[in-house]
Protein backbone atom coordinates (compact mmCIF):
# COMPACT_ATOMS: atom_id res chain seq x y z
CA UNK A 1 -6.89 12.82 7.41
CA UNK A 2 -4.17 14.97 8.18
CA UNK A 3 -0.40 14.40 7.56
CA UNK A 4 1.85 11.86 10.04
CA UNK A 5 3.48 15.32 10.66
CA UNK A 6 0.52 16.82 12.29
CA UNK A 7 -0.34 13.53 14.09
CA UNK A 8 2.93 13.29 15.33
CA UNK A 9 2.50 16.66 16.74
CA UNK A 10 -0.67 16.02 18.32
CA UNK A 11 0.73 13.06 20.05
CA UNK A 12 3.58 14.80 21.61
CA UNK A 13 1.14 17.23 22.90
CA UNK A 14 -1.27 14.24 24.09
CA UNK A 15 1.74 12.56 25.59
CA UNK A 16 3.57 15.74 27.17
CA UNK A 17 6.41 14.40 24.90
CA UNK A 18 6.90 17.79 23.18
CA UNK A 19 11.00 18.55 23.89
CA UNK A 20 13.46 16.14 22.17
CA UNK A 21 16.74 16.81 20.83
CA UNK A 22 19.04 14.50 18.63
CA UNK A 23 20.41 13.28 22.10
CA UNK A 24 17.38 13.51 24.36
CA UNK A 25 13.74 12.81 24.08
CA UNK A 26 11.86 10.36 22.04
CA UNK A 27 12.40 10.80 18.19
CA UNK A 28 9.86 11.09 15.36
CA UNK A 29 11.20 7.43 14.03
CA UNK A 30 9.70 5.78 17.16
CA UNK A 31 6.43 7.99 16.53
CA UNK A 32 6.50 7.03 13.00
CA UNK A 33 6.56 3.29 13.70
CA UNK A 34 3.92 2.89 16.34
CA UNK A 35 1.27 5.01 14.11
CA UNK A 36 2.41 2.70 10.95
CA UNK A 37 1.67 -0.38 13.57
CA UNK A 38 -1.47 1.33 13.89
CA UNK A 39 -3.51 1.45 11.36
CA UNK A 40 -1.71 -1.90 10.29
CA UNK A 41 -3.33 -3.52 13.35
CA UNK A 42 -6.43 -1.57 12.28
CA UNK A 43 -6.41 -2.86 8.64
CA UNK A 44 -6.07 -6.45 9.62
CA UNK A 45 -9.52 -6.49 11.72
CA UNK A 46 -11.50 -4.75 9.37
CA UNK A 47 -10.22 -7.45 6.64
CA UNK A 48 -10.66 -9.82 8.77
CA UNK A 49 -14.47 -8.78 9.34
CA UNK A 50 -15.22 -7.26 5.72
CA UNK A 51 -12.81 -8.51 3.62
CA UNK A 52 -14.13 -6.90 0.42
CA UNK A 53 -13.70 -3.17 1.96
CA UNK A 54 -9.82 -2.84 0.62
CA UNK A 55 -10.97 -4.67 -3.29
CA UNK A 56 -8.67 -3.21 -6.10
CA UNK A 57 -8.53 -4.82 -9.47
CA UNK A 58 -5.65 -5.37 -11.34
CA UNK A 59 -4.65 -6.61 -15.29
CA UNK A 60 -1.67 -8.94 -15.39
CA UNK A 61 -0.89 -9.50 -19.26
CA UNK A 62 -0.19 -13.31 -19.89
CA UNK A 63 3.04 -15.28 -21.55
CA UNK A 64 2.44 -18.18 -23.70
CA UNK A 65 3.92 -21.20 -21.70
CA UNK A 66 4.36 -18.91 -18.48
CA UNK A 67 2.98 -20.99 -15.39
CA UNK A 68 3.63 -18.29 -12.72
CA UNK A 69 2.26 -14.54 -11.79
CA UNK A 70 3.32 -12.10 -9.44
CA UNK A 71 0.32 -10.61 -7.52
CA UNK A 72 0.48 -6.42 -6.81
CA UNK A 73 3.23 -5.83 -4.45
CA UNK A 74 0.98 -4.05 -2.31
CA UNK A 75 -1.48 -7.22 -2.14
CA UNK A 76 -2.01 -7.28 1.87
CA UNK A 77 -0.32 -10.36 3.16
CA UNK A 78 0.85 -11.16 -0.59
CA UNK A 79 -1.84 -13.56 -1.42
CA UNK A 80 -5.31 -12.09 -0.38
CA UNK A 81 -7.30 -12.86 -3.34
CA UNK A 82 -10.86 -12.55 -4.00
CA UNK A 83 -11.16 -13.33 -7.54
CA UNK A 84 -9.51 -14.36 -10.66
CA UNK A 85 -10.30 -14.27 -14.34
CA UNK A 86 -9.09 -14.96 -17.62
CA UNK A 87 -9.69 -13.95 -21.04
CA UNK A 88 -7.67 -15.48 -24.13
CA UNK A 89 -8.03 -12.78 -26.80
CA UNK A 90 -8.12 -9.85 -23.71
CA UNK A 91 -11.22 -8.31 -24.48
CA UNK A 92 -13.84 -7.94 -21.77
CA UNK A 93 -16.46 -10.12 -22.80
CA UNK A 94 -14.80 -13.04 -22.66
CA UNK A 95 -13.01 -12.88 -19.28
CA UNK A 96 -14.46 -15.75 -17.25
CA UNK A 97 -13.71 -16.84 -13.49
CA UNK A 98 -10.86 -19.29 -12.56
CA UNK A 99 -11.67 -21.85 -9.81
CA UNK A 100 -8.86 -21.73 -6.76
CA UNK A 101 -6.92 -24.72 -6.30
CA UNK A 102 -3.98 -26.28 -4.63
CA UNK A 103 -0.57 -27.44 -5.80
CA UNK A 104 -2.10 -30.83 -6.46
CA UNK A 105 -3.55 -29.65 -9.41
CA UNK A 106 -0.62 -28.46 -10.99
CA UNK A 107 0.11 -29.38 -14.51
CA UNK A 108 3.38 -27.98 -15.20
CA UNK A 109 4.06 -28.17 -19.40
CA UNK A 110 0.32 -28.13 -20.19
CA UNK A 111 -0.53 -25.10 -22.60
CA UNK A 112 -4.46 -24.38 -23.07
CA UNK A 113 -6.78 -22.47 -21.26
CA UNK A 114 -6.17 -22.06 -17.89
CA UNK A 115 -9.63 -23.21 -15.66
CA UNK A 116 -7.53 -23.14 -11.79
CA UNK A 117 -5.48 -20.75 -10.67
CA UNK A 118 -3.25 -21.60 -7.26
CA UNK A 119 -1.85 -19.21 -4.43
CA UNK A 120 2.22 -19.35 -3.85
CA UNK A 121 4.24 -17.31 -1.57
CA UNK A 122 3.32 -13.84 -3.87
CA UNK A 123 2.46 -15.20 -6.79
CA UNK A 124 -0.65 -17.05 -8.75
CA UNK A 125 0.06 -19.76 -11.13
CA UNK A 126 -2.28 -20.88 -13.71
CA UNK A 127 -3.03 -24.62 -14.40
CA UNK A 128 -3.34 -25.21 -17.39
CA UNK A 129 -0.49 -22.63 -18.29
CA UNK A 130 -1.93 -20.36 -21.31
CA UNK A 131 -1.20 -21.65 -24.70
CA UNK A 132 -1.39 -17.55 -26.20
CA UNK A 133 -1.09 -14.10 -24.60
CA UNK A 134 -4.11 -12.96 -22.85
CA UNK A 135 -4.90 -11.14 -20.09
CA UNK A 136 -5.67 -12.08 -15.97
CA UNK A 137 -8.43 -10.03 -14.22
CA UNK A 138 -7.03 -9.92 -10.80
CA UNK A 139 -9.15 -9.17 -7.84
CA UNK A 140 -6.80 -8.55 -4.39
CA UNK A 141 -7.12 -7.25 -0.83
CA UNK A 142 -5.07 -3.72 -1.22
CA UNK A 143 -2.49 -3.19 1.49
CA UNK A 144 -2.75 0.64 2.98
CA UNK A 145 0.44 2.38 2.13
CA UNK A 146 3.07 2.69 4.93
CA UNK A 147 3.52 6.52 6.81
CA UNK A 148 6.62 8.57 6.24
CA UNK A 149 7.04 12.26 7.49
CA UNK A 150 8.11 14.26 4.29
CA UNK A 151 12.19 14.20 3.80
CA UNK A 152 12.55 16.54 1.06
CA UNK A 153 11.09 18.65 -1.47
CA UNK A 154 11.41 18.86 -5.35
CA UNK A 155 12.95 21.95 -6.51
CA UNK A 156 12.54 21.91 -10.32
CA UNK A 157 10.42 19.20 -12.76
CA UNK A 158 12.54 16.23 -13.96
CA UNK A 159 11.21 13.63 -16.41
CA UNK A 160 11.05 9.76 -15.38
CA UNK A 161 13.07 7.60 -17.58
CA UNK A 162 12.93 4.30 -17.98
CA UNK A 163 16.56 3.72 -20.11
CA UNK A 164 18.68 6.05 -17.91
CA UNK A 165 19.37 7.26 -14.46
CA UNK A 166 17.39 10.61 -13.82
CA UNK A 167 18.22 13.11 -11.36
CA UNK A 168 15.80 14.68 -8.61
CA UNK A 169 16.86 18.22 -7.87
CA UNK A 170 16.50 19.47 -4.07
CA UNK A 171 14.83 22.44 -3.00
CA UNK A 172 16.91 23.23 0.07
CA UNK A 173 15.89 26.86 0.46
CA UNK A 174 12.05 26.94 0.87
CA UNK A 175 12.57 23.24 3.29
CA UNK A 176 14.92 21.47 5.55
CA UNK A 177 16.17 18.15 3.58
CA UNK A 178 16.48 15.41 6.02
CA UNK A 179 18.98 13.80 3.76
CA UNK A 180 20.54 11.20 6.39
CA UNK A 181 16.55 9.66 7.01
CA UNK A 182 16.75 9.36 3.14
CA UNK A 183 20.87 7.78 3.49
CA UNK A 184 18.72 4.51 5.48
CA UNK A 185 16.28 3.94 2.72
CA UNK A 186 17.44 2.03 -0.70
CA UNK A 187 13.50 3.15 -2.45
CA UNK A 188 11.84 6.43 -2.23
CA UNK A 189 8.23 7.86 -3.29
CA UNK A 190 7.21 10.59 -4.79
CA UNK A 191 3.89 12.52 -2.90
CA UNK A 192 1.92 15.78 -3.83
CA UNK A 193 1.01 17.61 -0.46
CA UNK A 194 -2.07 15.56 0.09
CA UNK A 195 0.04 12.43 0.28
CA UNK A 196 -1.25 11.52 -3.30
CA UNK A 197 1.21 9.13 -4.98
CA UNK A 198 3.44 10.60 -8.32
CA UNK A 199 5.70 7.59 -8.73
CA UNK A 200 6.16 5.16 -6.26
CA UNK A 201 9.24 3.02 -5.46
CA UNK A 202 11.97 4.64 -7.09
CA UNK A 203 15.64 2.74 -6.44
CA UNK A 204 17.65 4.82 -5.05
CA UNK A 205 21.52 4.79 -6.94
CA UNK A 206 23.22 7.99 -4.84
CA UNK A 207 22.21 10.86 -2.88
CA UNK A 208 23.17 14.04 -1.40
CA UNK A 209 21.96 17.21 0.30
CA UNK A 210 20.86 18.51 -2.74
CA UNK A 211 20.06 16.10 -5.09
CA UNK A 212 19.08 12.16 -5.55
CA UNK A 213 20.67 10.33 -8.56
CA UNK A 214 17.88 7.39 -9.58
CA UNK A 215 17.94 4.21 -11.23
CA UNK A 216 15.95 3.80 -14.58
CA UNK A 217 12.38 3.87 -13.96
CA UNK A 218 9.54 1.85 -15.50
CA UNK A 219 6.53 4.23 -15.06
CA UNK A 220 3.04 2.22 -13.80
CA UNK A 221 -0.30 3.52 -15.41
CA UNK A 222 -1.26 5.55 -12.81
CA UNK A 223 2.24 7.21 -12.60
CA UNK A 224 2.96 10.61 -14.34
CA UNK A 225 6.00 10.93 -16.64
CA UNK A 226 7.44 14.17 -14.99
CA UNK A 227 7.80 14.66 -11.38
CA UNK A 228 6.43 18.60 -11.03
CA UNK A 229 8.66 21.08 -8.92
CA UNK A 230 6.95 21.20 -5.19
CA UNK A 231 6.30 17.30 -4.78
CA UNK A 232 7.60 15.62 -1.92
CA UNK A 233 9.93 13.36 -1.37
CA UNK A 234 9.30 10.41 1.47
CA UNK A 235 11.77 7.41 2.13
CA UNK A 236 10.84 3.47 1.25
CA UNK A 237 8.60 1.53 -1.03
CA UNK A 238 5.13 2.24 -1.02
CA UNK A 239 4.80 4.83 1.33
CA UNK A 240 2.97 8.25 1.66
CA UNK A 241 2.12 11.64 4.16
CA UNK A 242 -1.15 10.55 4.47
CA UNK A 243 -2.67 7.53 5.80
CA UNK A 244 -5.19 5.57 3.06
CA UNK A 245 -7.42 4.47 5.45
CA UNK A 246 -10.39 7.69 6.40
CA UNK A 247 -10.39 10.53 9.01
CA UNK A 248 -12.75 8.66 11.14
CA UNK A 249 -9.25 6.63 11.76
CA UNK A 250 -7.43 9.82 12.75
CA UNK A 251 -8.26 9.20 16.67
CA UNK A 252 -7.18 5.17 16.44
CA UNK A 253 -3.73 6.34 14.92
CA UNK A 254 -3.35 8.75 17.44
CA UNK A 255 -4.63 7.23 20.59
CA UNK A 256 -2.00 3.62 19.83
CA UNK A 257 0.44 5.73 19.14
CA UNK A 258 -0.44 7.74 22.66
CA UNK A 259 -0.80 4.10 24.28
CA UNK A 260 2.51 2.96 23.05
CA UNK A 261 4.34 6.09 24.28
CA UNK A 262 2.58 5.90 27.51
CA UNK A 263 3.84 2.47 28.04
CA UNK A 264 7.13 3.19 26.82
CA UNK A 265 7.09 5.94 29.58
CA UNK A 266 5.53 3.39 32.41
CA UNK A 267 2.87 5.78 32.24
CA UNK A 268 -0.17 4.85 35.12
CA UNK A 269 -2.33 5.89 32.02
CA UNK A 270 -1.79 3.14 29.68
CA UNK A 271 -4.04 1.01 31.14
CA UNK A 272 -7.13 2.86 30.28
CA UNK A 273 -5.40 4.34 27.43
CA UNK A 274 -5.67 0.07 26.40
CA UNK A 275 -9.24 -0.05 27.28
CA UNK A 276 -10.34 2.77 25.49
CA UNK A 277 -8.09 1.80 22.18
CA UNK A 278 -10.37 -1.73 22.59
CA UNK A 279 -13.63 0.20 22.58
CA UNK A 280 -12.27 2.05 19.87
CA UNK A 281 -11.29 -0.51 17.25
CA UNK A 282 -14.60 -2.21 17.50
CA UNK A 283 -16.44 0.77 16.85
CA UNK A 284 -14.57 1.11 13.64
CA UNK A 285 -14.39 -2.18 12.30
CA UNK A 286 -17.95 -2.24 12.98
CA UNK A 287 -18.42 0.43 10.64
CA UNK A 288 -16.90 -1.15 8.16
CA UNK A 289 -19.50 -3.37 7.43
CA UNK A 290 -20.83 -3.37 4.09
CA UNK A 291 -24.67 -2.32 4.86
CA UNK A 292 -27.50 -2.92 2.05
CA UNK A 293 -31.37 -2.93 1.88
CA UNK A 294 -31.44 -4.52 -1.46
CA UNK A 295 -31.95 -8.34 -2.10
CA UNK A 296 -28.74 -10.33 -1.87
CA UNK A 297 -28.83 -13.38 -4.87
CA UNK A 298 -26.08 -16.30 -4.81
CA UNK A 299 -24.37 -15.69 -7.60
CA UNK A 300 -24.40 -18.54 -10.30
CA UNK A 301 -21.20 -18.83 -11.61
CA UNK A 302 -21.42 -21.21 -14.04
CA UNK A 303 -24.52 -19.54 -15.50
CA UNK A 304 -23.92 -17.66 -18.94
CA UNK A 305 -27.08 -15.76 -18.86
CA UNK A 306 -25.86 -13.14 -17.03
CA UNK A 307 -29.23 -10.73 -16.86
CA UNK A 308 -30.10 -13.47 -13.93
């Protein structure tokens, strides 16, 4: 899928909204927001219809005596899970599923193995708590990242430290910093020009036009230690250039944001701008659908013999 950039563009052209000014006209923000309502909007259905399309899997280490987990912060809603498992000693073989519960089975100050697991407000807790360190297999609905246009661009390599602030040099030559979009944002993230993440969710201590002074950063797994010259910079937590969801997407994103604008403009064309969007969102939720010829078993979950 191409960049929010180029979709933006497209929609100003689609909407005759090309001509704006910083006084006139209808700014990229407003642009920005509708699209992220979007595929939002878009994500929901297609959860709601296959639930298991957006699956990631995620290892939480466990505390001795610790009751409560916090789920992935991009977990869509905060507590869409599919699956949890536990495993004392961590190794794979002996993970084994927990059963869902409520708050009625808590049992707050019991340490063994944990058999339930409950969902609260962004978190799991485990009933029994664990009596040793292990490790939760956590199976979640992933939340799409939100859309940012780039804001600035990385002039030299800087290593991400996780003791000290760190500074992010500015390359204010070869692109235009849009340093007061950055001023409204506490978080950035780091993108390569395909909207791949670098490091995500970066607090934000000071900035200027040609640098950004960082808080200390604990670097995830899938997070590289230095931040290479020519990355982008893009404003928020969890955000990216490029949408997560596929290019057969593109035309949703663009025709709601269209829709919006046209509305916005009391445009005669938003009503079958609104039909059309309909039509459209059922032919891609439809497609969703998880399609197999082989024979579907119920699972046994209680059975150890596993070649079933």
């Amino acid at each position: 899928m191409r960049s929010v950039t180029r979709l933006i563009e497209q929609i100003r052209r689609q909407t005759e909204n090309e001509e704006f000014t910083d006084f006139a006209g209808i700014k990229d923000q407003e642009f920005i927001q509708y699209i992220n309502d979007a595929q939002y909007n878009l994500q929901a259905q297609i959860v709601h219809q296959h639930p298991s399309v957006f699956i990631e899997e995620m290892l939480i280490p466990t505390v001795p005596g610790q009751e409560r987990y916090d789920l992935p912060v991009d977990c869509f809603l905060g507590n869409k899970v599919t699956n949890v498992e536990y495993s004392a000693s961590g190794n794979e073989e002996d993970f084994y599923v927990l059963k869902q519960s409520t708050l009625k089975s808590r049992t707050s100050g019991v340490d063994a193995d944990p058999s339930l697991y409950i969902r609260l407000s962004g978190q799991i807790m485990l009933a029994p708590q664990p009596a040793s360190g292990g490790m939760l297999r956590v199976n979640y609905v992933r939340r799409v990242r939100e859309l940012d246009t780039r804001k600035a661009k990385v002039s030299e390599n800087v290593s991400v430290t996780s003791s000290t602030t760190f500074t992010i040099k500015l390359d204010n030559q070869n692109y235009d910093t849009d340093t007061d979009s950055l001023k409204e944002h506490d978080f950035i993230c780091v993108v390569d020009k395909l909207g791949r993440s670098i490091v995500k969710d970066i607090e934000i201590r000071s900035i200027d036009s040609t640098s950004i002074v960082c808080e200390a950063h604990t670097k995830q797994s899938h997070e590289l230690s230095v931040i290479p010259a020519g990355a982008y910079i893009v404003g928020g937590k969890h955000t990216t250039t490029h949408s997560d969801l596929g290019v057969e997407v593109e035309r949703y994103l663009i025709s709601y944001c269209a829709w919006k604008i046209l509305k916005r403009d009391s445009s005669v064309d938003s009503t079958e701008a609104m039909q059309e969007l309909t039509i459209m969102a059922q032919e891609i939720v439809k497609s969703y659908a998880l399609i197999s010829d082989d024979v579907q078993f119920i699972p046994n979950l209680n059975n150890d013999d596993w070649s079933i």
